[in-house]
C-alpha atoms as a PDB file:
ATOM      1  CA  UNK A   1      -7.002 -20.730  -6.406  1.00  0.00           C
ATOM      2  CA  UNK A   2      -6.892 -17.889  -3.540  1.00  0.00           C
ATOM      3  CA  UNK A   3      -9.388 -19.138  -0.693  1.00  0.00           C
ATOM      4  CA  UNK A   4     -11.756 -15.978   0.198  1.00  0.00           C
ATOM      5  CA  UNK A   5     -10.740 -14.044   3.536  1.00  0.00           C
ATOM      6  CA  UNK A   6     -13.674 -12.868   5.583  1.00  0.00           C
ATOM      7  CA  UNK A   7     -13.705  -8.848   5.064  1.00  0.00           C
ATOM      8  CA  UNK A   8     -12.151  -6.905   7.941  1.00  0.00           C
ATOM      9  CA  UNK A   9      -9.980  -3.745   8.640  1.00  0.00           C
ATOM     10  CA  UNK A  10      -6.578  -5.654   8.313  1.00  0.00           C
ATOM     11  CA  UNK A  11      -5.101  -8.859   7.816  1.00  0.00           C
ATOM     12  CA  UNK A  12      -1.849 -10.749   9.552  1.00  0.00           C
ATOM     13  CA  UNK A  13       0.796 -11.329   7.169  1.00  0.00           C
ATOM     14  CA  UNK A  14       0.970 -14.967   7.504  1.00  0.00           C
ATOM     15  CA  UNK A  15      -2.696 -15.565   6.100  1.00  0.00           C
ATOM     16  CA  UNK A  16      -1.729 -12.992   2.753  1.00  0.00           C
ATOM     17  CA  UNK A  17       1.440 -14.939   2.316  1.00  0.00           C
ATOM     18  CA  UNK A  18      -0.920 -18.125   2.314  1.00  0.00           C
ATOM     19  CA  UNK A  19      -3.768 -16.703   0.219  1.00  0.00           C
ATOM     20  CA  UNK A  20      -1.410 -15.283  -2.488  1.00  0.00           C
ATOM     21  CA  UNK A  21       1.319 -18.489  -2.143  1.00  0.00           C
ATOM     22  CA  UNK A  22       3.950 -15.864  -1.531  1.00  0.00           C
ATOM     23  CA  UNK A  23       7.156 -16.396   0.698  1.00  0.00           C
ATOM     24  CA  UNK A  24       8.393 -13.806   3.390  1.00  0.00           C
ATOM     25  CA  UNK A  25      11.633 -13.078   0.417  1.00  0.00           C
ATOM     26  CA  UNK A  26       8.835 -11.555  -1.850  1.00  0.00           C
ATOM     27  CA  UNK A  27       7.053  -9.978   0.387  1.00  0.00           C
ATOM     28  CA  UNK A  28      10.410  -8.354   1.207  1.00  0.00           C
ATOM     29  CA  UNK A  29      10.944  -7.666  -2.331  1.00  0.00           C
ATOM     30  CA  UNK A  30       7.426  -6.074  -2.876  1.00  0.00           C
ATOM     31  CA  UNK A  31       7.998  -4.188   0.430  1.00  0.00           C
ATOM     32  CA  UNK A  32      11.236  -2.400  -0.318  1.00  0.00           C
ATOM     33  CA  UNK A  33      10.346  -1.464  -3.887  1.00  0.00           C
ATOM     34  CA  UNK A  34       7.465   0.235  -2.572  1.00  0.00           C
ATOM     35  CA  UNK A  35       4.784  -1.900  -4.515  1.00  0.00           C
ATOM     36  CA  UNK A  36       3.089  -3.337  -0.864  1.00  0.00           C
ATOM     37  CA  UNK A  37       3.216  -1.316   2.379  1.00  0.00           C
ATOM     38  CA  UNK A  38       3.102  -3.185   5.694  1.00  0.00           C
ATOM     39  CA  UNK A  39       1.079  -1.908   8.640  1.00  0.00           C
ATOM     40  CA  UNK A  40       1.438  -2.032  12.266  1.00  0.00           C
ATOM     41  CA  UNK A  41      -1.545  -2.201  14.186  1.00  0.00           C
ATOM     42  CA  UNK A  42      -2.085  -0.232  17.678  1.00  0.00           C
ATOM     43  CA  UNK A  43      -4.522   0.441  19.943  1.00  0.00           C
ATOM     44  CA  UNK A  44      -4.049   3.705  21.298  1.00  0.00           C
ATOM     45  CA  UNK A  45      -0.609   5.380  20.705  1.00  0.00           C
ATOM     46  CA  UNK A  46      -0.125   9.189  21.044  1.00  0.00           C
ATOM     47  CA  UNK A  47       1.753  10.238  18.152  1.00  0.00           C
ATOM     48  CA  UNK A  48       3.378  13.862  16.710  1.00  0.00           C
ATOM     49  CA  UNK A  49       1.897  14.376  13.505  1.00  0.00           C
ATOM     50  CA  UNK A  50       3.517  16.519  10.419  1.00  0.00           C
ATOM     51  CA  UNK A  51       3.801  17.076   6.905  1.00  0.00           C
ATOM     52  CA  UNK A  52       7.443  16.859   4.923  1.00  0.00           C
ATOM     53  CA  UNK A  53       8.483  19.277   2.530  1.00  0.00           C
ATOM     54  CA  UNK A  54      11.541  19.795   0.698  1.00  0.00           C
ATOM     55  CA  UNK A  55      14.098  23.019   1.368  1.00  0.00           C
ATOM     56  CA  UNK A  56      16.219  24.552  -2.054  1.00  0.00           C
ATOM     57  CA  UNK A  57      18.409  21.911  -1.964  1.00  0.00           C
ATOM     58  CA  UNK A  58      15.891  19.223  -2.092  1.00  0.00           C
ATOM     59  CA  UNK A  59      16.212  17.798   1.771  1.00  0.00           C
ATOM     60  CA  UNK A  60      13.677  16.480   3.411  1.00  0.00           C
ATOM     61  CA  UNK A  61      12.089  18.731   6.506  1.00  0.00           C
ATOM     62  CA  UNK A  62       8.991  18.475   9.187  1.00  0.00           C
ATOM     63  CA  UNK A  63       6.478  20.869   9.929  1.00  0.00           C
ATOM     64  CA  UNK A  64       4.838  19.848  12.467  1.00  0.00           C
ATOM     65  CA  UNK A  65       0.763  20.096  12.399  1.00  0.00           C
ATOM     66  CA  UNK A  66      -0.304  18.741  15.720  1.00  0.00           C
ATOM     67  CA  UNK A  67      -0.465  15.828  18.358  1.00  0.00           C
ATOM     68  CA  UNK A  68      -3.525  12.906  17.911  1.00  0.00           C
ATOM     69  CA  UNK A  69      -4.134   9.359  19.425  1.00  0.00           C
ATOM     70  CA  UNK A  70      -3.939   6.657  16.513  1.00  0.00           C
ATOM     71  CA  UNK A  71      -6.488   3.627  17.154  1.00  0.00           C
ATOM     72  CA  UNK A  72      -6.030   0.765  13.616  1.00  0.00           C
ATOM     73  CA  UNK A  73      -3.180   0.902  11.795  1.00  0.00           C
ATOM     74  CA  UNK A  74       0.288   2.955  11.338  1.00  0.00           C
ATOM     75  CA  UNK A  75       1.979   2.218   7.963  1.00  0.00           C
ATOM     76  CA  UNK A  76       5.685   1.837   8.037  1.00  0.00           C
ATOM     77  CA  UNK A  77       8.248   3.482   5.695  1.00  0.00           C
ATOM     78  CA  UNK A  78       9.620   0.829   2.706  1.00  0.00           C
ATOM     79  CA  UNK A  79      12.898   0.170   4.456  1.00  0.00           C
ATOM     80  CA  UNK A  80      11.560  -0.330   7.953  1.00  0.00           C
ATOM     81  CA  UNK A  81       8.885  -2.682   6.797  1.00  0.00           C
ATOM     82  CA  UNK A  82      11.625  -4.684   4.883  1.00  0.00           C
ATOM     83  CA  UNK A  83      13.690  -4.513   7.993  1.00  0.00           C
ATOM     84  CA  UNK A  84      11.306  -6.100   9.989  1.00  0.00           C
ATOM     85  CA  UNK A  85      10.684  -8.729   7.654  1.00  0.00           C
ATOM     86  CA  UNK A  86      14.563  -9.381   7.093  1.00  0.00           C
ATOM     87  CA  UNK A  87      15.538  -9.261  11.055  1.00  0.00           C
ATOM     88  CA  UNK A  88      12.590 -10.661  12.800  1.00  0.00           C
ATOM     89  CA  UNK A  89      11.753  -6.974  14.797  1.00  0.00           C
ATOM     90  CA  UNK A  90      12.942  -3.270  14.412  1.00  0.00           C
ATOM     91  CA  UNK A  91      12.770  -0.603  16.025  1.00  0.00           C
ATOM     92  CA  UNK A  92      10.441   2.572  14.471  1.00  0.00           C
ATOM     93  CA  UNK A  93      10.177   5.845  15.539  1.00  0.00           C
ATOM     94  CA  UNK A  94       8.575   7.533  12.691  1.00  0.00           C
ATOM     95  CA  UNK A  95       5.498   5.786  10.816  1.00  0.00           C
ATOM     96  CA  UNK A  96       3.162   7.067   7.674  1.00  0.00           C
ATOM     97  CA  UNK A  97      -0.436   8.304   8.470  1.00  0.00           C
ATOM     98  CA  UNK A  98      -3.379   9.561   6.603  1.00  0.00           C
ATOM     99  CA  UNK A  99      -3.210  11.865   3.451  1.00  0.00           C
ATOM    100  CA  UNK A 100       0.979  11.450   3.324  1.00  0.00           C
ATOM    101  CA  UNK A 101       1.408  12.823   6.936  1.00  0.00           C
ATOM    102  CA  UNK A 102       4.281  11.714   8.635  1.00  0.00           C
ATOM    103  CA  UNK A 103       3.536  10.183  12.701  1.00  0.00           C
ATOM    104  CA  UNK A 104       6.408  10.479  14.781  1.00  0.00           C
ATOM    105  CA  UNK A 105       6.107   9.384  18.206  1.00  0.00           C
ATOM    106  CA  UNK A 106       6.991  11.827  21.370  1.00  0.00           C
ATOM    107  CA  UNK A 107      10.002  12.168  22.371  1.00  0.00           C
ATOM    108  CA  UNK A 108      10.902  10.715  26.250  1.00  0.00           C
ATOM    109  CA  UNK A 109      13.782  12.742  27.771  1.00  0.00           C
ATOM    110  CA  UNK A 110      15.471  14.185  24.557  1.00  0.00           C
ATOM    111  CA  UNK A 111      15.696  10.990  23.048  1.00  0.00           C
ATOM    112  CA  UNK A 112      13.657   9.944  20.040  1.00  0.00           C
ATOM    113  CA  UNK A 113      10.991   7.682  21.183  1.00  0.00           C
ATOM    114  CA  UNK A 114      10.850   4.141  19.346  1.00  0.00           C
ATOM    115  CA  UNK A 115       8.327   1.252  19.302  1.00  0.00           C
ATOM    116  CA  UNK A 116       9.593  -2.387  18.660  1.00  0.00           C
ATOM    117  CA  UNK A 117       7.445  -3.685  15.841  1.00  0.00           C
ATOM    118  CA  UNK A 118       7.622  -7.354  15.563  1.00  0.00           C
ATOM    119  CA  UNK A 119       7.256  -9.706  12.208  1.00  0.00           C
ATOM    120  CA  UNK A 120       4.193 -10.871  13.780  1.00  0.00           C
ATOM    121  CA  UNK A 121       2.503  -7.461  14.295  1.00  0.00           C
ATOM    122  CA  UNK A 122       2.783  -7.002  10.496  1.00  0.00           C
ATOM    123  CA  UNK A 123      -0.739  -6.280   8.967  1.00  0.00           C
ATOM    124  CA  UNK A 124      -2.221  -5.024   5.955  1.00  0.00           C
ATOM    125  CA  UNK A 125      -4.391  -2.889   5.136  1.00  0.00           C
ATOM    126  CA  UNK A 126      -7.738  -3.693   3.521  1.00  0.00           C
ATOM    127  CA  UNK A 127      -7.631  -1.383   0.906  1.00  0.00           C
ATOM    128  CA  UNK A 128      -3.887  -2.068   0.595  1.00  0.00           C
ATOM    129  CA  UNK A 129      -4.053  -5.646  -0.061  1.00  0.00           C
ATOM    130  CA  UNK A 130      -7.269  -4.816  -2.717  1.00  0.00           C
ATOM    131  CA  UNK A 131      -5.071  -2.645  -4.398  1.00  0.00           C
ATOM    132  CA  UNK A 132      -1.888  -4.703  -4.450  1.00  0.00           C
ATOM    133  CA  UNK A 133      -3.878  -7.685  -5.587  1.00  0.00           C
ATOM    134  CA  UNK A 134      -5.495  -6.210  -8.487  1.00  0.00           C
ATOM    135  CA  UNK A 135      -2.003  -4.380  -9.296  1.00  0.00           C
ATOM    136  CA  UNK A 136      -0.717  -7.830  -9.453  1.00  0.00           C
ATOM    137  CA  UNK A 137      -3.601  -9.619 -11.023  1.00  0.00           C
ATOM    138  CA  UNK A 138      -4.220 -12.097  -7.915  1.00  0.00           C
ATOM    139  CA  UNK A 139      -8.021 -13.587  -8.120  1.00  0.00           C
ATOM    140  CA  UNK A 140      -8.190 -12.993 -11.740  1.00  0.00           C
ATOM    141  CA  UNK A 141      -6.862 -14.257 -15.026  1.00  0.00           C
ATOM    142  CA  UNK A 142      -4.501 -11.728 -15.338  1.00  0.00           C
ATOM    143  CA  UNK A 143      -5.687  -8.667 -15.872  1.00  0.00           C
ATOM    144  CA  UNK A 144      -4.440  -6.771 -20.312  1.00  0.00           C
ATOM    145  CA  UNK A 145      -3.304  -3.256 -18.715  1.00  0.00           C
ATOM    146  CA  UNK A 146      -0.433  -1.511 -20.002  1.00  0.00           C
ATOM    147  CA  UNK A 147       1.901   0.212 -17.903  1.00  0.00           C
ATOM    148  CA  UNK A 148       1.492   3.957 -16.989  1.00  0.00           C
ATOM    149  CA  UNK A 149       4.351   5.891 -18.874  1.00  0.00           C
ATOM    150  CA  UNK A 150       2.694   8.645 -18.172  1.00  0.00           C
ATOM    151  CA  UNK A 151       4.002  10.169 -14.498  1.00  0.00           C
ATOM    152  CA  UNK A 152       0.654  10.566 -13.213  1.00  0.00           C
ATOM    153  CA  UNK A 153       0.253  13.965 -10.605  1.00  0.00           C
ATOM    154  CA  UNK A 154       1.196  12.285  -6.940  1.00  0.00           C
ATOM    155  CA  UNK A 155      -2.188  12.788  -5.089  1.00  0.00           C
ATOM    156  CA  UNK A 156      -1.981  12.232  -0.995  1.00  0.00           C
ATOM    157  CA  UNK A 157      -2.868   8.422   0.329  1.00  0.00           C
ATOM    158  CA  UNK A 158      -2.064   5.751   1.795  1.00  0.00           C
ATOM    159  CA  UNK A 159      -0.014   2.825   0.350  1.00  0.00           C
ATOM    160  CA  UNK A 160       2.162   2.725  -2.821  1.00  0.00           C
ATOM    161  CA  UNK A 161       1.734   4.765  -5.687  1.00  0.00           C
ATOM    162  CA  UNK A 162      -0.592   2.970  -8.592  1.00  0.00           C
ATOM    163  CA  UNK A 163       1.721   1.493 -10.887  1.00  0.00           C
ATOM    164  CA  UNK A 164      -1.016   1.490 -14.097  1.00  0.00           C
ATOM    165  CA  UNK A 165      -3.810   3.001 -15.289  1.00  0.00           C
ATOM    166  CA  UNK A 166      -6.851   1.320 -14.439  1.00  0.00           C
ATOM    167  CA  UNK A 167      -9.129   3.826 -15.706  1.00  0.00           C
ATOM    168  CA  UNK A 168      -7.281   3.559 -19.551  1.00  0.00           C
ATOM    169  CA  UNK A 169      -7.166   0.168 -19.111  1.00  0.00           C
ATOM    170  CA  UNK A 170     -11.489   0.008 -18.413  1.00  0.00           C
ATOM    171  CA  UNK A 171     -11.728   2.297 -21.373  1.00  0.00           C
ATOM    172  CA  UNK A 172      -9.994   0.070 -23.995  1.00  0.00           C
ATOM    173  CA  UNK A 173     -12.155  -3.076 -22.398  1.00  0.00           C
ATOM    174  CA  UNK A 174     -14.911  -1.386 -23.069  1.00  0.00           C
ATOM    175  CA  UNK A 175     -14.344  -0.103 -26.239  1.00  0.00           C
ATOM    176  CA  UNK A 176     -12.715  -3.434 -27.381  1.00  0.00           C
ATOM    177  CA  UNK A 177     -16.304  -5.263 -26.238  1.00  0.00           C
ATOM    178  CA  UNK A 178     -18.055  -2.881 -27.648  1.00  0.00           C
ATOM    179  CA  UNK A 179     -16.483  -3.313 -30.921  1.00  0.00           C
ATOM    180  CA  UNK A 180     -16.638  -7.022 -30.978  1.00  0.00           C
ATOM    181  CA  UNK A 181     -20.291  -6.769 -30.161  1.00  0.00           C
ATOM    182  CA  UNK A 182     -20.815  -5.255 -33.665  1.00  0.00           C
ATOM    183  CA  UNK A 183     -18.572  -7.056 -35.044  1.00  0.00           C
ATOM    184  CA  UNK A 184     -20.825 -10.343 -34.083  1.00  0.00           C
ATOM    185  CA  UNK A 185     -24.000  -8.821 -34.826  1.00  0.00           C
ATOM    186  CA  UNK A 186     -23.056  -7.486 -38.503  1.00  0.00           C
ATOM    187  CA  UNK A 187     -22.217 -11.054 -39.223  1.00  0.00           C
ATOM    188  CA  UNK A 188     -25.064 -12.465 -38.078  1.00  0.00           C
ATOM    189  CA  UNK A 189     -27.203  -9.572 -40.107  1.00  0.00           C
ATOM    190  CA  UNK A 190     -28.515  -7.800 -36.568  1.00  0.00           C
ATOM    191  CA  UNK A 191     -27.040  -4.617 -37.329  1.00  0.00           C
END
């Protein structure tokens, strides 16, 4: 049974891995298919902020919005996250923001600034790990959801994509309660 964490902004890896009886492999795994995103927490970094877009031929491009200090947490792109995780530290230069923006920090003399982001800097997110618990069922008996076939429209946010559809899925339950409910009370001649 998962032991209850007190409720704050972010949590160290180490006590998720413990709660959820996960190794660092699967977090690895869950990292670099996208289904958990790691955070980096900071406490004042100046950052280059900018939104990607995609040219005819479907490459990747900045446009650059502004400049903003970032105090709580910088997510980290899939394969950086799982780098860390594989190699111990990594070097990042370009980190995931608020409403899919893209947080690049300055660059110092031409070069392409980098911060070393070390295994035991990894956080997550509250809201992350809420989300990537219930996606997983973790703290429940498994939750009857089927999974989206449907490619729902990609709205802007933090963390990975939702996987299923939880509002579908609260429908049926309710229906399927509701149903029962009769069910019971027309053999019990209450309805």
């Amino acid at each position: 049974m998962a032991r209850l964490l007190p409720r704050k902004p972010f949590y160290g890896l180490a006590e998720l891995c413990d709660r959820w009886s996960l190794s660092d492999a699967d977090i690895a795994a869950y990292v670099l298919e996208g289904e958990l995103t790691l955070s980096v927490a900071v406490g004042g970094v100046r950052v280059e902020t900018s939104e990607l877009e995609e040219d005819a031929d479907g490459q990747p491009f900045s446009i650059p919005t502004g400049t903003r200090w970032i105090v709580g947490t910088m997510d980290l792109g899939r394969v950086d996250g799982w780098t860390v995780l594989r190699n111990g530290s990594h070097a990042v230069g370009r980190f995931l923001g608020l409403q899919g923006e893209v947080l690049d920090l300055p660059d110092q003399d031409g070069e392409r600034a980098t911060m070393l982001v070390e295994r035991q800097a990894l956080v997550v997110r509250r809201a992350e790990m809420e989300r990537f618990q219930e996606a997983q069922g973790f703290g429940s008996g498994g939750p009857e959801v089927e999974f989206s076939t449907a490619s729902p429209r990609r709205e802007k946010s933090r963390g990975a994509p939702p996987k299923y559809d939880w509002r579908g899925a609260g429908a049926r339950s309710r229906r399927r309660s509701t149903t029962q409910g009769r069910r019971r009370r027309r053999r019990n001649g209450c309805g």
